[in-house]
Protein backbone atom coordinates (compact mmCIF):
# COMPACT_ATOMS: atom_id res chain seq x y z
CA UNK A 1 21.24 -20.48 -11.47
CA UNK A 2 23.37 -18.60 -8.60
CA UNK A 3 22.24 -15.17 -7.65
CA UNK A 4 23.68 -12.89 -5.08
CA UNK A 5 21.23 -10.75 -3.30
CA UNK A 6 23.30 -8.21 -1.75
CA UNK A 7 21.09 -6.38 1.24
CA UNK A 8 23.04 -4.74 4.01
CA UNK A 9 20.33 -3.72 6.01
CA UNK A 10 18.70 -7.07 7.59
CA UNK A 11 18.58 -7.19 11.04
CA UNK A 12 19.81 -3.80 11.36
CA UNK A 13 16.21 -2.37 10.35
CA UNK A 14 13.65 -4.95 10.19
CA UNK A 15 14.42 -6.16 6.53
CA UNK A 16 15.29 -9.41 7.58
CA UNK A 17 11.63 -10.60 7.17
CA UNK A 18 12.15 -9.40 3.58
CA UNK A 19 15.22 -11.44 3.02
CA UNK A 20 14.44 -14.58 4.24
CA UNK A 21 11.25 -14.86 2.86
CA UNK A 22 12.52 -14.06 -0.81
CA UNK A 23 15.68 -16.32 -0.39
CA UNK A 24 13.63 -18.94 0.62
CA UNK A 25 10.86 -18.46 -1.94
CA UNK A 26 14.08 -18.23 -4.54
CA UNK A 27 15.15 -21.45 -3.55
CA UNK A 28 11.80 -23.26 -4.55
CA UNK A 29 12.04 -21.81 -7.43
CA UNK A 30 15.06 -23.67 -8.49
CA UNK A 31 17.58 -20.24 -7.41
CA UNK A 32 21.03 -21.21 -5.24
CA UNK A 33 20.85 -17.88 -3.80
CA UNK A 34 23.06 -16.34 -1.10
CA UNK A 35 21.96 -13.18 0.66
CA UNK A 36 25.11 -11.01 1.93
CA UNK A 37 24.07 -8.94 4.79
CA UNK A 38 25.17 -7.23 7.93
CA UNK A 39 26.18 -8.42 11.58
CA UNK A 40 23.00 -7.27 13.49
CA UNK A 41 21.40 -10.75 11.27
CA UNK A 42 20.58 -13.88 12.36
CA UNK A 43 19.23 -16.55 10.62
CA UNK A 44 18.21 -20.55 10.84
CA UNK A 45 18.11 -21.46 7.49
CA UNK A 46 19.69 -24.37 5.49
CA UNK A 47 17.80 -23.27 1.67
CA UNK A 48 19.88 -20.68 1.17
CA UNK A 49 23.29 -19.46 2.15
CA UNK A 50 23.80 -16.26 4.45
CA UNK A 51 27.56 -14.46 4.35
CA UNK A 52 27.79 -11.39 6.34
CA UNK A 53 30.44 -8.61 4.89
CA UNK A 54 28.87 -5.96 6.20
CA UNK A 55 29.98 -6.00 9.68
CA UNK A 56 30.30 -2.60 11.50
CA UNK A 57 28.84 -0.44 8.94
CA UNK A 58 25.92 0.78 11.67
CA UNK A 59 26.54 1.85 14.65
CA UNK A 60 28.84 5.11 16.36
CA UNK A 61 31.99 5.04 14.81
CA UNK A 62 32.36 7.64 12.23
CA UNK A 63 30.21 7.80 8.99
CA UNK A 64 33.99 7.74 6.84
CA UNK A 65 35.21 4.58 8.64
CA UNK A 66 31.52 3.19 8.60
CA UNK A 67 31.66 3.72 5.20
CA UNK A 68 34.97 2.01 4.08
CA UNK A 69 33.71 -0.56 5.72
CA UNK A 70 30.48 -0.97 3.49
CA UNK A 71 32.82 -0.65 0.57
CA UNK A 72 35.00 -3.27 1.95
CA UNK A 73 31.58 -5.38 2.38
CA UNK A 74 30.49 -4.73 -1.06
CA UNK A 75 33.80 -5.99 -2.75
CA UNK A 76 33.71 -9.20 -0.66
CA UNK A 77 30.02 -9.70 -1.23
CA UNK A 78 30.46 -9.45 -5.09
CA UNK A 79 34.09 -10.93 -5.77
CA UNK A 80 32.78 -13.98 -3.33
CA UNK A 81 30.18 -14.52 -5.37
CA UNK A 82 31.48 -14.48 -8.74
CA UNK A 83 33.96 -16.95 -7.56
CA UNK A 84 31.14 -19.40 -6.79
CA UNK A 85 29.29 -18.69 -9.94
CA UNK A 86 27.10 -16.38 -9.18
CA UNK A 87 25.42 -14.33 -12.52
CA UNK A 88 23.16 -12.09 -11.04
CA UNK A 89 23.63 -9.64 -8.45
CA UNK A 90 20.01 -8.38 -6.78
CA UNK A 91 20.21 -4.73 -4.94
CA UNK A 92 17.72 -3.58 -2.71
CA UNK A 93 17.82 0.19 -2.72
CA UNK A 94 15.87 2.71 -0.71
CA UNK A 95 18.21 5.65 -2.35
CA UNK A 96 21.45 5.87 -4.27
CA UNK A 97 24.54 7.30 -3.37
CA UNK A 98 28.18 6.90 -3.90
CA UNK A 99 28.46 3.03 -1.86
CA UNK A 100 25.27 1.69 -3.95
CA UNK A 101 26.38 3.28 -7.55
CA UNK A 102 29.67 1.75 -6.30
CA UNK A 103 27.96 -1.47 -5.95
CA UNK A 104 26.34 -1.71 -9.31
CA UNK A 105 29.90 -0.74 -11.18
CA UNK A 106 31.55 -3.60 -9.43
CA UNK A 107 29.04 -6.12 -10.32
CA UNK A 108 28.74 -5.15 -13.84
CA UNK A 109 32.72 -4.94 -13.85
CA UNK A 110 32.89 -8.55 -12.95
CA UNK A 111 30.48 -9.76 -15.52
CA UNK A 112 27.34 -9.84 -13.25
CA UNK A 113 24.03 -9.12 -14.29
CA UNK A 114 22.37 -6.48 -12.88
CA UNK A 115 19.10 -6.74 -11.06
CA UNK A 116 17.62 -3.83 -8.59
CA UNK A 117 14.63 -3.69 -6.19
CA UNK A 118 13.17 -0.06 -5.83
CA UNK A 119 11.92 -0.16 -2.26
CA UNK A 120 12.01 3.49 -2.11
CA UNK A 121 12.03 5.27 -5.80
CA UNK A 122 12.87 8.52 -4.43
CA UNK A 123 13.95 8.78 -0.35
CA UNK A 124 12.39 10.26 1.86
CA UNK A 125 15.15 11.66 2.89
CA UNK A 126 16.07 13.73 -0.42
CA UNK A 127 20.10 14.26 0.98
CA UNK A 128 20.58 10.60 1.32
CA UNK A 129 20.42 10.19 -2.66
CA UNK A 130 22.10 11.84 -5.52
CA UNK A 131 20.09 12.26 -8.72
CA UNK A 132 22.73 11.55 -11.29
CA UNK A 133 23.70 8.50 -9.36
CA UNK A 134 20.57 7.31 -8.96
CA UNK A 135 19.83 7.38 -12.77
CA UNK A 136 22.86 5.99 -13.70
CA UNK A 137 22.76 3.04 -11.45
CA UNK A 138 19.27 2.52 -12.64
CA UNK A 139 20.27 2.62 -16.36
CA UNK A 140 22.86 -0.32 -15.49
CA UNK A 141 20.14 -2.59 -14.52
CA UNK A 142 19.23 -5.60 -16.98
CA UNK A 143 15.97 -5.45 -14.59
CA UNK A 144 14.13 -3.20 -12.29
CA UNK A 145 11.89 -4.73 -9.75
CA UNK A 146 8.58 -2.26 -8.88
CA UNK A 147 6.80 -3.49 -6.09
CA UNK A 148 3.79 -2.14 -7.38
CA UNK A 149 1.99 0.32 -10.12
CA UNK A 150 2.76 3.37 -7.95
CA UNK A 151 6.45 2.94 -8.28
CA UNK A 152 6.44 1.26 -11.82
CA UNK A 153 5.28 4.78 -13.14
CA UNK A 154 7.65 6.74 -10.63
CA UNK A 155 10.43 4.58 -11.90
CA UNK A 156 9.60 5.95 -15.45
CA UNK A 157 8.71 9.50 -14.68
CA UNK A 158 11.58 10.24 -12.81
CA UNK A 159 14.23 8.00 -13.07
CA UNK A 160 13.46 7.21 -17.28
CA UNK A 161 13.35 3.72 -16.87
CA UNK A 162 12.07 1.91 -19.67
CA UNK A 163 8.38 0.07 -19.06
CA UNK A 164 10.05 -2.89 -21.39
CA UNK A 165 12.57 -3.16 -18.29
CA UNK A 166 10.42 -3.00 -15.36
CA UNK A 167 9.16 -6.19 -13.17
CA UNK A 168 6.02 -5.31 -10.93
CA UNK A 169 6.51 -7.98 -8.05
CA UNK A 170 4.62 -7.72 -4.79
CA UNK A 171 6.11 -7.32 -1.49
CA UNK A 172 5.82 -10.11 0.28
CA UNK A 173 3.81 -11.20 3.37
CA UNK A 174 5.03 -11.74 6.67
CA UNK A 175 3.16 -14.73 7.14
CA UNK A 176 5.90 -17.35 7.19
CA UNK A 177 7.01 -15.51 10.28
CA UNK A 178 3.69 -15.01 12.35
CA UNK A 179 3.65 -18.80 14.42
CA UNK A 180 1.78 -18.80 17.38
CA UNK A 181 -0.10 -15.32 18.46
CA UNK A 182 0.17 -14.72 21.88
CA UNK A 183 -3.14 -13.88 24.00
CA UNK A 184 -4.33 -10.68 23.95
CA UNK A 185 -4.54 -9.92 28.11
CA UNK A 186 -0.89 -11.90 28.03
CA UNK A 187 0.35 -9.52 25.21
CA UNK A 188 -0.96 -6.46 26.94
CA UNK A 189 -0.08 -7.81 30.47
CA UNK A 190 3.19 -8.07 28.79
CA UNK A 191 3.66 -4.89 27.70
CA UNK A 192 2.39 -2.77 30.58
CA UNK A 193 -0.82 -1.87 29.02
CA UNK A 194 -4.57 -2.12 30.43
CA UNK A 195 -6.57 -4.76 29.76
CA UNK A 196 -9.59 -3.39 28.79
CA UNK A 197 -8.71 -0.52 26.75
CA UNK A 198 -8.39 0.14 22.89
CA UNK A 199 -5.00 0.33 21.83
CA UNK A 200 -4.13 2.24 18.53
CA UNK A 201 -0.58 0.77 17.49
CA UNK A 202 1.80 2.72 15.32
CA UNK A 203 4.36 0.47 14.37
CA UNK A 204 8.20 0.46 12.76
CA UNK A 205 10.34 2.88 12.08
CA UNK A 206 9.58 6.15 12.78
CA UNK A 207 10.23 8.84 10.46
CA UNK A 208 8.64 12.41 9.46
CA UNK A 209 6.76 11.28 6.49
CA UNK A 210 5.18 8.52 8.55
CA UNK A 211 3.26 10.83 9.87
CA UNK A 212 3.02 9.96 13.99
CA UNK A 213 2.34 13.95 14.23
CA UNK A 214 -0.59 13.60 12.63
CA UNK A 215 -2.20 10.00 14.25
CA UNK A 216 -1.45 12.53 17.83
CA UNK A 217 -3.62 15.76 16.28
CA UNK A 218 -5.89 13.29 15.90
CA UNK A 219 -5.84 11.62 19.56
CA UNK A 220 -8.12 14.41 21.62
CA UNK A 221 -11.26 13.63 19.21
CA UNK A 222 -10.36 9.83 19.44
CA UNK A 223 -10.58 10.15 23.53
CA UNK A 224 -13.19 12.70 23.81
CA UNK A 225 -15.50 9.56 22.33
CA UNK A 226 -13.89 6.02 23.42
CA UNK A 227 -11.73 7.57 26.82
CA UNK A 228 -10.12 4.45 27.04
CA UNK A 229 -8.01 4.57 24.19
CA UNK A 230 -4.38 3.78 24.44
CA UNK A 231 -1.89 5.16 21.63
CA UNK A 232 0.94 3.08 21.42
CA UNK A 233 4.03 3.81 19.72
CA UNK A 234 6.43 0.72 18.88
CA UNK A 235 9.87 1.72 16.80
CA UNK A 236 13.11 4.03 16.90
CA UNK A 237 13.27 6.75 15.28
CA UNK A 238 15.31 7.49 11.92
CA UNK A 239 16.54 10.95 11.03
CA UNK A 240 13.92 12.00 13.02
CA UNK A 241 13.44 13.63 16.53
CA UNK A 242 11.42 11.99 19.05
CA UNK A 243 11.48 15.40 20.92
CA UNK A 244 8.76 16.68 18.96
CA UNK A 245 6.49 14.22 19.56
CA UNK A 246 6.89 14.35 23.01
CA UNK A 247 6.58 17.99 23.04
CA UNK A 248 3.32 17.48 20.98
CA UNK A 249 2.08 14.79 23.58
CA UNK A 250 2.18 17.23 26.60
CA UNK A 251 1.05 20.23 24.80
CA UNK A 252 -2.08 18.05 24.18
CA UNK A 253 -2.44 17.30 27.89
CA UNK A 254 -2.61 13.42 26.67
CA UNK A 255 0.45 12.13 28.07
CA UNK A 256 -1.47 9.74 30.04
CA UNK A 257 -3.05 8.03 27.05
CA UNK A 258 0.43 7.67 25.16
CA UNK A 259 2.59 4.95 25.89
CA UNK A 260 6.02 5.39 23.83
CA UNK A 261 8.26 1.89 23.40
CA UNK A 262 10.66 4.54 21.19
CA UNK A 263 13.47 1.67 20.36
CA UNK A 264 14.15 -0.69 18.52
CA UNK A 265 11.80 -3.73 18.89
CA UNK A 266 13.09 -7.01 18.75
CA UNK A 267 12.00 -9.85 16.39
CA UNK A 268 11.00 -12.16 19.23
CA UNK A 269 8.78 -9.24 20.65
CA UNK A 270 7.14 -8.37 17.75
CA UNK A 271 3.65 -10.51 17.75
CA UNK A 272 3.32 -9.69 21.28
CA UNK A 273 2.63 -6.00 19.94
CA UNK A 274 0.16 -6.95 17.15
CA UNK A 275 -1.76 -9.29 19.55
CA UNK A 276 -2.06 -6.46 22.38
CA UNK A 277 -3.54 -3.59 19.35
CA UNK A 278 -7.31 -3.26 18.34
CA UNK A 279 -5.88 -0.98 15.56
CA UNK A 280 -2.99 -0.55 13.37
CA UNK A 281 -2.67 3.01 11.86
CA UNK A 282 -0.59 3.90 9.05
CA UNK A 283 -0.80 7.63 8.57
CA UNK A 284 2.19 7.99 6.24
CA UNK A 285 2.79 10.93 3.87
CA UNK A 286 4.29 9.35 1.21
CA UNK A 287 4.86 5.63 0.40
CA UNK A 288 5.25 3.07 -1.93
CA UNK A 289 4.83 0.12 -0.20
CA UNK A 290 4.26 -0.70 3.11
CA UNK A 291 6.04 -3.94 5.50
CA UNK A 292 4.39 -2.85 8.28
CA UNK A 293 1.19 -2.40 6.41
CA UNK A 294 1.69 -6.03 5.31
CA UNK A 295 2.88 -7.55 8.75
CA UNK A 296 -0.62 -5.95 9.87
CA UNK A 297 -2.49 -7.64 7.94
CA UNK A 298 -0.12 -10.98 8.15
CA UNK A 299 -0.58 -10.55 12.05
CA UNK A 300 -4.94 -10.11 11.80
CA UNK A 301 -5.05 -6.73 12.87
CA UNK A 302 -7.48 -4.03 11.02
CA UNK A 303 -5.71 -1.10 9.58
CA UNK A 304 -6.61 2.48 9.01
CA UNK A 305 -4.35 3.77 6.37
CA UNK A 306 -3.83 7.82 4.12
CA UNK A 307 -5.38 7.34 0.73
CA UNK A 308 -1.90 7.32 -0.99
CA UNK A 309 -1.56 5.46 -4.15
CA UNK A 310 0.92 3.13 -2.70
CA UNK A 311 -1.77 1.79 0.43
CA UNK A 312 -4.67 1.83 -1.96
CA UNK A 313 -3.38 -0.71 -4.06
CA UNK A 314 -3.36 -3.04 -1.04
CA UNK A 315 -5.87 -1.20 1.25
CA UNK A 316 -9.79 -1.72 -0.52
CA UNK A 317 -11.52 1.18 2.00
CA UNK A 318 -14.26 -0.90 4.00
CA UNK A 319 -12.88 -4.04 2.97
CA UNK A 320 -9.50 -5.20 3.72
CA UNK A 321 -9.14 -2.05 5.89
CA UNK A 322 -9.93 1.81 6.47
CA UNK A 323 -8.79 4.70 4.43
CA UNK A 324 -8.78 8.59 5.31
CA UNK A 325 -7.58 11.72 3.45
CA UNK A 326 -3.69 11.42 3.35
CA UNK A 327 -2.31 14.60 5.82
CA UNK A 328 -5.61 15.20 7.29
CA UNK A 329 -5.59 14.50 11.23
CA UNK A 330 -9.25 15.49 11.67
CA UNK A 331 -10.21 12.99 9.09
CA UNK A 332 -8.24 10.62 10.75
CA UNK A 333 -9.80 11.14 14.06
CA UNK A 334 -13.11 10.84 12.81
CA UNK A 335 -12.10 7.31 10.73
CA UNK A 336 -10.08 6.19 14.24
CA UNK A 337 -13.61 7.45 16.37
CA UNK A 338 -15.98 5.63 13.99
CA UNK A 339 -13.85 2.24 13.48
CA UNK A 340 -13.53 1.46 17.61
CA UNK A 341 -17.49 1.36 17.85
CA UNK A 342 -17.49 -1.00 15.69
CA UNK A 343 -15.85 -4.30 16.85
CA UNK A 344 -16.86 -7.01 15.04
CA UNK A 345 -16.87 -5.24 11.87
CA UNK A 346 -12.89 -4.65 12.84
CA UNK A 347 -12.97 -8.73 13.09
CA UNK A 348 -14.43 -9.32 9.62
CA UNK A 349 -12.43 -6.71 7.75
CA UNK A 350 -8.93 -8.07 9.26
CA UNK A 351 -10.03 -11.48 8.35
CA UNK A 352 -10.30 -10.18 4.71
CA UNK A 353 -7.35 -8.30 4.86
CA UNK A 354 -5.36 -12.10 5.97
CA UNK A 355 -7.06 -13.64 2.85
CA UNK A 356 -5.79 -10.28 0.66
CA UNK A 357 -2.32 -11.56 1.69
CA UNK A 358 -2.63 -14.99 1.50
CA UNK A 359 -3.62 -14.71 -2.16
CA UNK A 360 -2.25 -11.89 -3.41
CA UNK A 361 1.58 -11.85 -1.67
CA UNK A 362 2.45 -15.28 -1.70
CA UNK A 363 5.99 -15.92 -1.15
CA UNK A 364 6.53 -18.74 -3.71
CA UNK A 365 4.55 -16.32 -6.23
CA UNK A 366 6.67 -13.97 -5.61
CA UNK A 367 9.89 -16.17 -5.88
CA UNK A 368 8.94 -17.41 -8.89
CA UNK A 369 8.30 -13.97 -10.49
CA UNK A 370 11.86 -12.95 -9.23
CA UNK A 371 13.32 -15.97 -10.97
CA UNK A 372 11.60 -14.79 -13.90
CA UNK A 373 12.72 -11.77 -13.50
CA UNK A 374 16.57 -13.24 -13.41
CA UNK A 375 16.31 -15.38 -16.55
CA UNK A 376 15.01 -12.29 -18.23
CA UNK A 377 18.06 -10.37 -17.45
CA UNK A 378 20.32 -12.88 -18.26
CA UNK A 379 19.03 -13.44 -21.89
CA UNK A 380 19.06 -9.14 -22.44
């Protein structure tokens, strides 16, 4: 079976972990897959084949021209691969406008089957999507891939997708990626941090509903008890403005404890930040799923993560990590102050949190689910 996985994003935002590990978990599951992706990927992989039609569709030229160009990426991506056989064409969508509803038309018009990822079920970014787009392009699907119960009933509620048509598969780990972790006075050294203090690490992408303005509320009670702790802030921001948290910072007179690397961070630098952190906090809004709650845990760092519905199905409180009341920075502080007292019981509970993932999101699991998944929409 020949499927086309059709992800622009890749290297462009970090979901080139994703990619790779599902095209190479598809490929032990007896898949020829191809993933078509943009120019800001790289990749060392003979499994599966990588095609990049995507190229300029990031970057400053203007969103019109930036947008023929996805088009133009799109119709290569899908006419390619129905010239080499492919049947099924796998979208990965975090919202839908015009270029992904585009996407889904085109497949279906050349005989593809249809199969969709819902990262995101609705964006966090509510102008990026448009509602009747979004349904229709969801009602085209042979299959709809939940990555977990949160969005299975969101995909339901508010999109009307049928249950009968709906795949829960986990996200995967980041474990085939972790190699070697560097030492932590080398990783620290590295990064311009001090040796001996507690680092707090907030990690990826930074947008409102992650929630960085919170995790800083919550940084005077976190130094008024362990002074030495270090918040460090790893990511570029995305339809966001990083002027506010600055502002925030030096209205809280804690500049000195804040240490922003507020770009984009490199794969190759990546495990240098993990080793360097005591803690990695997640104190999103609103989520679904988390990669960076999974690279975490892949990497054997301790998290302290809101009570949503999408971290609790990963996240068991006082287990495989820490949980506080979702938008509440003084419970967070007093979660963040408790947790750095404690540092062997931050040892034990990321070691369970690296046997959660192990077991529970598996690549070649998930790979063969997906492949399920793909004979399932072939025979409906």
């Amino acid at each position: 079976m020949r499927a086309a996985i059709v992800e622009p994003v890749g290297g462009h935002g970090g979901m080139d972990y994703y990619d790779f590990g599902l095209c190479e978990a598809l490929s032990k599951a007896g898949i020829e897959a191809t993933l078509y992706t943009c120019d800001e990927t790289s990749w060392r992989s003979r499994a599966f084949g990588v095609e990049i039609p995507y190229r300029g569709v990031f970057g400053a030229a203007p969103a019109w021209l930036r947008g023929l160009r996805h088009l133009r990426g799109t119709v290569r991506a899908l006419v390619g691969a129905r010239l080499k056989g492919a049947r099924i064409s796998h979208f990965h969508f975090f919202h839908v406008g015009p270029l992904e509803l585009f996407g889904v038309l085109l497949a279906r018009s050349l005989g593809m089957r249809v199969v969709v990822t819902a990262h995101d079920v609705q964006p966090f970014v509510e102008r990026l999507s448009v509602p009747w787009m979004a349904a229709r392009a969801y009602r085209m699907a042979a299959r709809v891939i939940a990555q977990g119960r949160t969005a299975e009933k969101e995909l339901g509620a508010l999109l009307d997708v049928p249950a009968s048509r709906i795949d829960v598969v986990p996200h995967g780990s980041y474990l085939p990626f972790v190699g070697e972790a560097p030492a932590r006075g080398a990783a620290r050294a590295r990064l311009g941090l001090p040796e001996e203090a507690r680092v707090l690490l907030f990690f990826g992408q930074i947008k409102a509903v992650k929630g960085l303005d919170l995790l800083i509320r919550a940084m005077p009670r976190v130094l008024r008890e362990h002074p030495d702790t270090v918040l460090l802030v790893a990511g570029k921001a995305w339809k966001d403005d990083l002027r506010r948290y600055r502002a925030q910072i030096e209205a809280l007179g804690i500049a000195e404890s804040c240490v922003l690397h507020t770009r984009y961070i490199p794969d190759e630098d990546v495990a240098a930040y993990y080793a360097a952190a005591d803690v990695v906090v997640l104190p999103y809004r609103r989520i679904y799923q988390s990669g960076v709650l999974l690279m975490a845990m892949s990497h054997g760092r301790p998290v302290v993560a809101s009570d949503l519905p999408g971290m609790t199905e990963v996240v068991s409180d006082g287990v495989t990590g820490y949980l506080f009341a979702a938008g509440n920075a003084q419970a967070l502080a007093a979660r963040l102050a408790g947790v750095l007292g404690e540092d062997g019981e931050l040892r034990r509970t990321a070691q369970r949190a690296l046997r959660y993932v192990e077991e529970h999101h598996d690549w070649e699991r998930i790979g063969a689910m997906t492949a399920a998944c793909y004979r399932s929409a072939l025979k409906g």
